[in-house]
Protein backbone atom coordinates (compact mmCIF):
# COMPACT_ATOMS: atom_id res chain seq x y z
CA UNK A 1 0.80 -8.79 -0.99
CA UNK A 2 4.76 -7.99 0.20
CA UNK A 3 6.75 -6.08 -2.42
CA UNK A 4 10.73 -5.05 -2.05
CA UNK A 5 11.79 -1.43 -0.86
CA UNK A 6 12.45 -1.03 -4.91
CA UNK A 7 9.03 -2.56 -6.39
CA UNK A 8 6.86 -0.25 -3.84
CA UNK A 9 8.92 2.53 -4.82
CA UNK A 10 8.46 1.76 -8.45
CA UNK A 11 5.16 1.55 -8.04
CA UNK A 12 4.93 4.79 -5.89
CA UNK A 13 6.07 6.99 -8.40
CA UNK A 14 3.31 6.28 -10.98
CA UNK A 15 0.60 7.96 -8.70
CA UNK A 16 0.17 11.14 -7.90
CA UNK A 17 2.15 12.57 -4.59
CA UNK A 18 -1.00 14.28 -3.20
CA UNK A 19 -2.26 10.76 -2.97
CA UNK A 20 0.69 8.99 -0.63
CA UNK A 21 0.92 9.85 2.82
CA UNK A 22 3.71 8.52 5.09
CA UNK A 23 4.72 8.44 8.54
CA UNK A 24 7.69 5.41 10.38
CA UNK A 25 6.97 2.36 8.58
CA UNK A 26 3.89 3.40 6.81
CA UNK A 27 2.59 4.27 3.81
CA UNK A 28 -0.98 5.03 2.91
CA UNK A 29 -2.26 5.47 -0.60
CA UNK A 30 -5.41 7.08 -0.77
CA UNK A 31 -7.31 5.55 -3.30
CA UNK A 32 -10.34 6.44 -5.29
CA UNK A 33 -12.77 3.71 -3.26
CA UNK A 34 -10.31 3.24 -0.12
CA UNK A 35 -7.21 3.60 1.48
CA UNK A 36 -4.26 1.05 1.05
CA UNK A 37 -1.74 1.15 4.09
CA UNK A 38 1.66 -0.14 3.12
CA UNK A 39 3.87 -1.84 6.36
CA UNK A 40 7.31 -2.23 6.80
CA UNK A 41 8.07 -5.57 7.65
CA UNK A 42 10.85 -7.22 9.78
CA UNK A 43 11.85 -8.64 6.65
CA UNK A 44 12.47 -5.86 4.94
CA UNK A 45 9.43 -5.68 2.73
CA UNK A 46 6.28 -3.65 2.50
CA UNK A 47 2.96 -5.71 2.88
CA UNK A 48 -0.29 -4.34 2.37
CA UNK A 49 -3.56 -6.33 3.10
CA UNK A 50 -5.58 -4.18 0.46
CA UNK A 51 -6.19 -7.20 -2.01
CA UNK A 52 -7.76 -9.22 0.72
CA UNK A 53 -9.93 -6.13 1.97
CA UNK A 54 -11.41 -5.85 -1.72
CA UNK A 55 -11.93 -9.07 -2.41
CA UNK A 56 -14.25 -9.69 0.96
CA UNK A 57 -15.87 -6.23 0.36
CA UNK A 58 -17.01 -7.02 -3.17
CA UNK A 59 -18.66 -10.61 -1.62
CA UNK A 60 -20.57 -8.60 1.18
């Protein structure tokens, strides 16, 4: 899932600050059952791979 600079930071600032850590290009939101990391692409846009990771975790 990709999102613009704008959606991510929309998103962002429903959650709690304690839970977002950041560093270059990365964002991590530390969730209740596991971490999403947010990536800055080439493109401009911040992809995470968190969907995917849940959905093969819950058919394990």
């Amino acid at each position: 899932m990709c999102l613009t600079a704008e959606a991510l930071a929309l998103f962002l600032n429903l959650l709690n600050p304690e839970m977002i850590s950041s560093e270059a290009g990365r964002i991590t939101v530390h969730a209740t059952e596991a971490d999403a990391v947010w990536v800055l692409t080439a493109e401009d846009e911040w992809c995470t791979m968190a969907p995917q990771i849940d959905r093969m975790a819950r058919f394990d």
